[in-house]
Protein backbone atom coordinates (compact mmCIF):
# COMPACT_ATOMS: atom_id res chain seq x y z
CA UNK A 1 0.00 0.00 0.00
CA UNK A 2 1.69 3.33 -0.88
CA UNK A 3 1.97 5.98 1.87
CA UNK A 4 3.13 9.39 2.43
CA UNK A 5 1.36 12.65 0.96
CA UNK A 6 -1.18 12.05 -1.76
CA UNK A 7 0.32 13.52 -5.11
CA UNK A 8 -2.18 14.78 -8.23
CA UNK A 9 -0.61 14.50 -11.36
CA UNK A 10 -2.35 17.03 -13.10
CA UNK A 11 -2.52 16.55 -17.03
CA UNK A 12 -4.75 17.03 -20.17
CA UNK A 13 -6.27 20.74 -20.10
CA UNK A 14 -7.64 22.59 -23.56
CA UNK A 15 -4.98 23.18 -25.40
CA UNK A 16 -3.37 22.05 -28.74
CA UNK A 17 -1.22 19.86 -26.89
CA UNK A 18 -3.45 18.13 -24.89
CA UNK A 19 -2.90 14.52 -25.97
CA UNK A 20 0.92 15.01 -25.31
CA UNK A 21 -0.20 16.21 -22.31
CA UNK A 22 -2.36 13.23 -21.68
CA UNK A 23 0.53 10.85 -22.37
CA UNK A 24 3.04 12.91 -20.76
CA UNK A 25 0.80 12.61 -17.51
CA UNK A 26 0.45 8.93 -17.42
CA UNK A 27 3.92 8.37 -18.18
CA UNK A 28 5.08 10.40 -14.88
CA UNK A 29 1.78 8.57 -12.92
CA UNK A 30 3.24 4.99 -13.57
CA UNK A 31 6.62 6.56 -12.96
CA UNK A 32 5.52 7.72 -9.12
CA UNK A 33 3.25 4.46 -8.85
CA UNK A 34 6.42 2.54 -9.52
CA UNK A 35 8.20 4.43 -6.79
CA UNK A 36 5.84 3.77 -4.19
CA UNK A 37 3.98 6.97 -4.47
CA UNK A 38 0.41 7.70 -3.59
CA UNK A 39 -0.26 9.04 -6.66
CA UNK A 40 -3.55 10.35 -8.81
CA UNK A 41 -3.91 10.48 -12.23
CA UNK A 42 -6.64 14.40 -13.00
CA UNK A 43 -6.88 14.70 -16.68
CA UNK A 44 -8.94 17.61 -16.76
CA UNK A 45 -11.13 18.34 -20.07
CA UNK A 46 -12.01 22.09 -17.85
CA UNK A 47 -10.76 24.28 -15.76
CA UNK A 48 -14.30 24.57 -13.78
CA UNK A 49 -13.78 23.50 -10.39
CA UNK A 50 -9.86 22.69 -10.41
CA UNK A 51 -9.61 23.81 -6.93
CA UNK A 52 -11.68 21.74 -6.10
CA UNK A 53 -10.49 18.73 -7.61
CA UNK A 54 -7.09 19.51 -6.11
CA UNK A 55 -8.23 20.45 -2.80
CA UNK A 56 -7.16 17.03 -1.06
CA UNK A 57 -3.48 16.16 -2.52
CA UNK A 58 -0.35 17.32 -0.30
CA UNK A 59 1.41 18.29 -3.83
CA UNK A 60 1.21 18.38 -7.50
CA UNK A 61 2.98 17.45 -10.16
CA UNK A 62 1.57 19.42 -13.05
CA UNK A 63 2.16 18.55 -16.89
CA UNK A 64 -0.57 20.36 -18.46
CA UNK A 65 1.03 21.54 -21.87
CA UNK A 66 0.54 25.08 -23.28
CA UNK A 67 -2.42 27.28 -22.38
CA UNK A 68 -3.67 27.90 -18.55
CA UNK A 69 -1.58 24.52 -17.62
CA UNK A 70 1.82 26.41 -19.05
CA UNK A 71 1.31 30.13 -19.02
CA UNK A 72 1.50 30.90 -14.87
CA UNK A 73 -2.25 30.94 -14.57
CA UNK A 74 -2.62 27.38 -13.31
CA UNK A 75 0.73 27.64 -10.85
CA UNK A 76 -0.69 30.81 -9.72
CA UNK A 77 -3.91 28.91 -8.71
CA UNK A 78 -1.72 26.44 -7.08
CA UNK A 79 0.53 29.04 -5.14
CA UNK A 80 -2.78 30.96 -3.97
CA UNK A 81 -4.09 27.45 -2.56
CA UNK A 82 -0.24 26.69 -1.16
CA UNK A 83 -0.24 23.59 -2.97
CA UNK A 84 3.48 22.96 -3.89
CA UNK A 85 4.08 21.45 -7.22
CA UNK A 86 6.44 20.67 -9.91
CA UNK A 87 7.80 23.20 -12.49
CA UNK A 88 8.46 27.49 -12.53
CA UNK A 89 6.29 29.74 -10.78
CA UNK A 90 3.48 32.08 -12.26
CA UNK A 91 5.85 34.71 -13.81
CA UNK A 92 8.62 32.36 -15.32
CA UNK A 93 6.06 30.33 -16.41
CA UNK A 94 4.12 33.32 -17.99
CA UNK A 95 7.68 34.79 -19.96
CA UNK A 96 8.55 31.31 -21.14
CA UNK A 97 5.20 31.23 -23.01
CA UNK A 98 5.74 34.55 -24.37
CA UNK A 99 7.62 34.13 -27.60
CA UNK A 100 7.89 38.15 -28.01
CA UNK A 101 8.85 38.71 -24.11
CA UNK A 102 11.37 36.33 -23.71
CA UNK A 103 13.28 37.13 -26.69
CA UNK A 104 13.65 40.47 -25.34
CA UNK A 105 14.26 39.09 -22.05
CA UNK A 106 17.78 37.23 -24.16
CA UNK A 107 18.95 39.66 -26.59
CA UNK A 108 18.86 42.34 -23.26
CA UNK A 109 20.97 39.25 -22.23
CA UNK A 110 23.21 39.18 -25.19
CA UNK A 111 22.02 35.56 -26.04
CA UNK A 112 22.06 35.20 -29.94
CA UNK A 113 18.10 34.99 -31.43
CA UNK A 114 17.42 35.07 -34.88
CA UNK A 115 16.20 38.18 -36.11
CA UNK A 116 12.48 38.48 -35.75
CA UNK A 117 9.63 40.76 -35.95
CA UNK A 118 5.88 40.93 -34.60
CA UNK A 119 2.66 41.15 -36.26
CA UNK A 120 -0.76 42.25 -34.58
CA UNK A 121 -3.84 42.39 -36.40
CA UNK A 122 -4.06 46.49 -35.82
CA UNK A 123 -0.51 46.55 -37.35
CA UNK A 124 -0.10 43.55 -40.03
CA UNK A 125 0.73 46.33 -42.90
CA UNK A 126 4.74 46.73 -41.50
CA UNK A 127 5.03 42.90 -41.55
CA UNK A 128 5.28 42.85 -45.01
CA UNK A 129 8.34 45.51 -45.22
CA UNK A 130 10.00 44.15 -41.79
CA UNK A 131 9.56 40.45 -44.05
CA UNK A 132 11.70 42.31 -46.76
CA UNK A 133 14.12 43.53 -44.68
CA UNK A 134 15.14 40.42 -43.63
CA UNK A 135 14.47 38.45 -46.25
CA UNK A 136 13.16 34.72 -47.15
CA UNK A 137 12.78 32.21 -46.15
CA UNK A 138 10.76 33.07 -42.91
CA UNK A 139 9.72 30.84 -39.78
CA UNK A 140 6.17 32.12 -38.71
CA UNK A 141 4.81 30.56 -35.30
CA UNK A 142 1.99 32.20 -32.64
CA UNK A 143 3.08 34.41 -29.95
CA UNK A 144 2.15 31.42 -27.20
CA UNK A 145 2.38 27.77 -28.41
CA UNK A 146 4.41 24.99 -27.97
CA UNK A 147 5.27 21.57 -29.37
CA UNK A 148 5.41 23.37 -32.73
CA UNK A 149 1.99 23.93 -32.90
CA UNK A 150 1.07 26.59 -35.88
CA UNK A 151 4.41 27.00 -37.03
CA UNK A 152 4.90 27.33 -41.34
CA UNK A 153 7.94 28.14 -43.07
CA UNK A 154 7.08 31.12 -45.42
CA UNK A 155 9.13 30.89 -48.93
CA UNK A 156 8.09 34.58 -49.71
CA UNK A 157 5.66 37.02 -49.25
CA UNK A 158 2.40 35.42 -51.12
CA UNK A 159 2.74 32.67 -48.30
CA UNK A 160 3.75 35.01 -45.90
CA UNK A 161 0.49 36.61 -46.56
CA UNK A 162 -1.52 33.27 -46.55
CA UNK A 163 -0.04 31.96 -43.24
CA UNK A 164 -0.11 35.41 -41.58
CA UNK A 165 -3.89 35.97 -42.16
CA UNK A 166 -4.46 32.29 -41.21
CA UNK A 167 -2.13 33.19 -37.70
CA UNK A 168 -3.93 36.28 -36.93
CA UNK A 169 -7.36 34.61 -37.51
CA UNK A 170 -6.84 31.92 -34.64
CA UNK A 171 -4.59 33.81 -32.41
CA UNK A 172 -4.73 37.23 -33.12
CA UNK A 173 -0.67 37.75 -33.43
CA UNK A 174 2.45 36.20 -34.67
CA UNK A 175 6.25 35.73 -34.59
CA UNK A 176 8.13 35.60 -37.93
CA UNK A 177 12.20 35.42 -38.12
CA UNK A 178 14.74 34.55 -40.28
CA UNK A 179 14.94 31.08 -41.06
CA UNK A 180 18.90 29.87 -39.95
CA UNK A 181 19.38 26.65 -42.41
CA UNK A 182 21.56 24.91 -40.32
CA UNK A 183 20.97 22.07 -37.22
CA UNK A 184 18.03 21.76 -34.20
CA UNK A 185 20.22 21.11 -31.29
CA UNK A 186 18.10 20.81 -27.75
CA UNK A 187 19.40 21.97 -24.09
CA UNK A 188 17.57 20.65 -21.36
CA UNK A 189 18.45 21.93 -17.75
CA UNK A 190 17.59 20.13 -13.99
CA UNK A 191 18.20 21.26 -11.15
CA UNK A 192 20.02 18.67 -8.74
CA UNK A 193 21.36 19.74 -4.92
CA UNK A 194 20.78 23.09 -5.56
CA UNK A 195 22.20 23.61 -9.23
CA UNK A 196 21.24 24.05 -12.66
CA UNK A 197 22.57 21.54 -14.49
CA UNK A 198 22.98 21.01 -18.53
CA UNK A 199 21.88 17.40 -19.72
CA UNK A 200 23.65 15.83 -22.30
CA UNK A 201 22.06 17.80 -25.80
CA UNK A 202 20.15 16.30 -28.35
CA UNK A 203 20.08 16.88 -32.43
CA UNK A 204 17.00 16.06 -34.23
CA UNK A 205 16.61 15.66 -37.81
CA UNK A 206 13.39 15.49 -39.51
CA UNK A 207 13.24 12.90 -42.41
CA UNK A 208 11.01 15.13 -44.68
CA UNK A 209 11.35 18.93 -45.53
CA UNK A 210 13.31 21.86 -43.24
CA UNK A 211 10.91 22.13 -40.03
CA UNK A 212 10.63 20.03 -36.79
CA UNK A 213 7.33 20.54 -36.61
CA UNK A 214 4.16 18.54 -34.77
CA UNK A 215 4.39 15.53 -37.63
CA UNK A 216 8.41 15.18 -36.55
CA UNK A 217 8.02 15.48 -33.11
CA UNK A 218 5.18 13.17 -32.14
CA UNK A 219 5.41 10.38 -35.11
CA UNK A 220 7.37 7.76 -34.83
CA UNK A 221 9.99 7.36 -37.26
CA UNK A 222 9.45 10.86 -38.37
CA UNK A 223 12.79 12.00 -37.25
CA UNK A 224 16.48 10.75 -36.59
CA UNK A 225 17.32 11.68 -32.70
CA UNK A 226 20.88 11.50 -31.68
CA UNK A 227 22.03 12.05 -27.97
CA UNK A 228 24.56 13.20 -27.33
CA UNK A 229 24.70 15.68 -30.01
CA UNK A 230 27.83 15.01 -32.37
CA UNK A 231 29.49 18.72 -31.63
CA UNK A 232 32.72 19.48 -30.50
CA UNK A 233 33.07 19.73 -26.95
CA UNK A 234 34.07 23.43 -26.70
CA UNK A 235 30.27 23.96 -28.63
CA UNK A 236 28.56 21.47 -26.77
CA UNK A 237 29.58 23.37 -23.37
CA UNK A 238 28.96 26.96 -25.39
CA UNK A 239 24.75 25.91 -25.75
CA UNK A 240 24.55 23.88 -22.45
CA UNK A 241 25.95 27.19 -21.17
CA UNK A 242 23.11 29.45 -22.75
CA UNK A 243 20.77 27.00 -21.62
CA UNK A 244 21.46 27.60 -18.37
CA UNK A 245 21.98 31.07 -18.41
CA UNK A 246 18.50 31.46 -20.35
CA UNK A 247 16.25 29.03 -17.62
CA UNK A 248 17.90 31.71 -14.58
CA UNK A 249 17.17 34.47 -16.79
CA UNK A 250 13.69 33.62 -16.91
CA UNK A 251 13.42 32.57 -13.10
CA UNK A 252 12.81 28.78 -14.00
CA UNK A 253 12.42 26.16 -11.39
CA UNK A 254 12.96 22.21 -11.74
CA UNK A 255 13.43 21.74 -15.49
CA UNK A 256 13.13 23.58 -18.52
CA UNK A 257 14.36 22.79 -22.44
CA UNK A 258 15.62 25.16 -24.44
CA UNK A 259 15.94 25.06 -28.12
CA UNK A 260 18.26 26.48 -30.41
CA UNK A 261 19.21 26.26 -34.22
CA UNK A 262 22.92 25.63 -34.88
CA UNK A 263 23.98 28.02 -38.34
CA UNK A 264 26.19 26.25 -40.37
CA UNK A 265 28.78 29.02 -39.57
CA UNK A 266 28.90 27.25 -35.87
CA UNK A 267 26.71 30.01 -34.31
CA UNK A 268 23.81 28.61 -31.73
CA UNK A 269 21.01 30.78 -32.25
CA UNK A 270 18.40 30.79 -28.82
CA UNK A 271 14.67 29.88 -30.31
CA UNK A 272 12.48 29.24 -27.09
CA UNK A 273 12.84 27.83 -23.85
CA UNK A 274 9.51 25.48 -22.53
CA UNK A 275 9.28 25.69 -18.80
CA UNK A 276 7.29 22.19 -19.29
CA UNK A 277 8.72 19.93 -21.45
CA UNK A 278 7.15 16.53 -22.71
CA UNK A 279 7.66 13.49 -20.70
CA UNK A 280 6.37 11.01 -22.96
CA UNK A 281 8.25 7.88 -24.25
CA UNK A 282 9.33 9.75 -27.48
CA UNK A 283 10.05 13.19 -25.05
CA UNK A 284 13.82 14.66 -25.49
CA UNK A 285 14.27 15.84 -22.04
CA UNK A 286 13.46 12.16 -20.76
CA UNK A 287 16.58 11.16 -23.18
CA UNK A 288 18.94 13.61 -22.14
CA UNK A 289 18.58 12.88 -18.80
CA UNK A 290 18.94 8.87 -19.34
CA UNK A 291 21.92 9.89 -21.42
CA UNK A 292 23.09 11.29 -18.10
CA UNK A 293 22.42 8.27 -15.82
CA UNK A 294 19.22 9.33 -14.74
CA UNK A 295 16.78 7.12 -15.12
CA UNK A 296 13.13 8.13 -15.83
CA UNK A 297 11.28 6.74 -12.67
CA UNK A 298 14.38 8.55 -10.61
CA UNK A 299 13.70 11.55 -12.92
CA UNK A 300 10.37 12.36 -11.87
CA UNK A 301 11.22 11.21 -8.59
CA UNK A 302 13.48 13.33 -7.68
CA UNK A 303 11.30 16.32 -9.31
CA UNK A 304 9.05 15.50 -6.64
CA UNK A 305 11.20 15.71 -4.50
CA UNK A 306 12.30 18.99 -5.15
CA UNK A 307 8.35 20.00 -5.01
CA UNK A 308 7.80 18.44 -1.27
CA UNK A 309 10.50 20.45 -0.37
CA UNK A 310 8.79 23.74 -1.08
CA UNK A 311 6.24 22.12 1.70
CA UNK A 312 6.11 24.99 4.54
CA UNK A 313 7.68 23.50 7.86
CA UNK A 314 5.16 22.57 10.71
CA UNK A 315 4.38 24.60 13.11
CA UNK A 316 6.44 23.99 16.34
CA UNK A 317 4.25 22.18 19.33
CA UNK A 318 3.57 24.29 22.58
């Protein structure tokens, strides 16, 4: 019988990642099952009543994927019912969503981004001349998604056009920079006894076309995944370095994965950093860290861990 504090593993939510979500969440449950947890699997299809639902558990261990789950409004919740749980607070959680504030938060940093410009539908006429000023291709992605969702590589400006209006339609805003043809290199970053530490990285490779988009990322066989990254070690220490430096930037707690795109000239250019990363079978964070002797069960144990330990202190007696 397990024993100790009950632990919700809160997963699902309404966003375009759901499903990852989904499978991300009972990934970690069997993980803490297997450790002896008392564990609960919420998959939540609302946010109606989440306080509710959450009410009894000592702790959470949230893996809710983009939207309320990712953007600080669900670990706000949690810190306004002192519930401790997995992952960044409200405000790193909030700027690691934000395409447009956190790439101001690393160029004020001096960490390389491609150049980029943003498009609101009260201002979509300058996205045409900022597109000519830096030229084609373009990569075009919403201000806050993740997993790739709604991201189109624009060849020139008729598809600029085509994917822009489609962008602004659903979300109302967009990101578009200058494509870097080069190499997807991925930094992920625990913290263990107090540090930040760089995992091993990862290169993916998509079989088909330039983009590791949705299709790459969550079908199997889609893409070629070598960890560690083949770079020279003075490189490989250069990007774990960023990595680091951009999840302390951004406040991060626990975990985060940051991705960059190598330029063929050597240069690691800073994409996004996701204060949630997957944690499903086919995740890249769950592969760095094996590639660093942690196993996946010890993982998300120790992630817990770290959660429980945000637990206030009891009260003295008399």
């Amino acid at each position: 019988m397990n024993t100790g504090p009950r632990i919700a593993v809160l997963c699902g939510g309404t966003s375009a990642e759901r499903e990852i979500s989904l499978l991300s969440g009972r990934r970690i449950h069997a993980a803490l099952v297997a450790k002896g947890w008392d564990a609960e699997l919420i998959e939540i299809e609302t946010y109606d009543g989440l306080p509710q639902r959450l009410a009894s558990f000592a702790a959470v261990f949230n893996i809710l994927h983009g939207g309320a789950g990712e953007d600080g409004t669900v670990q706000l919740l949690l810190d306004l019912m002192g519930k401790p749980y997995v992952g960044s607070g409200p405000l790193a959680s909030a700027l690691g969503m934000d395409k447009v504030e956190s790439r101001r938060a690393f160029q004020g940093k001096g960490l390389p981004v491609p150049d980029w410009f943003h498009v609101t539908g009260e201002h979509r006429e300058g996205g045409a001349s900022q597109a000519a000023e830096l030229g084609y291709p373009l990569i075009v992605k919403p201000r806050r998604e993740g997993s790739s969702v709604g991201v189109h590589l624009a060849r020139n400006s008729a598809e600029l056009e085509q994917v822009g209006k489609e962008l602004l339609s659903r979300y109302g805003e967009f990101l578009a920079e200058r494509f870097i043809p080069g190499r997807d290199i991925t930094a992920s970053v625990v913290e263990r006894d107090g540090e930040a530490e760089a995992l091993p990285l990862v290169e993916v490779k998509p079989r088909k076309g330039d983009l590791f988009d949705w299709t790459a990322k969550y079908t199997p066989g889609e893409c070629i995944v070598s960890c560690p990254a083949e770079l020279p070690p003075q490189l490989t220490a250069r990007i774990q370095e960023m990595a680091v430096q951009a999840h302390i930037l951004l406040g991060c707690r626990d975990l985060s994965r940051t991705d960059f795109r190598l330029a063929r000239d050597g240069t690691p250019y800073l994409l996004e950093l996701n204060t949630l990363p997957g944690m499903t079978e086919m995740s890249l964070f769950p592969r760095a860290a094996r590639e660093a002797g942690l196993p996946y069960d010890d993982l998300i144990d120790g992630l817990l861990r770290r959660a429980l330990a945000r637990l206030p202190a009891p009260a003295p007696l008399g």
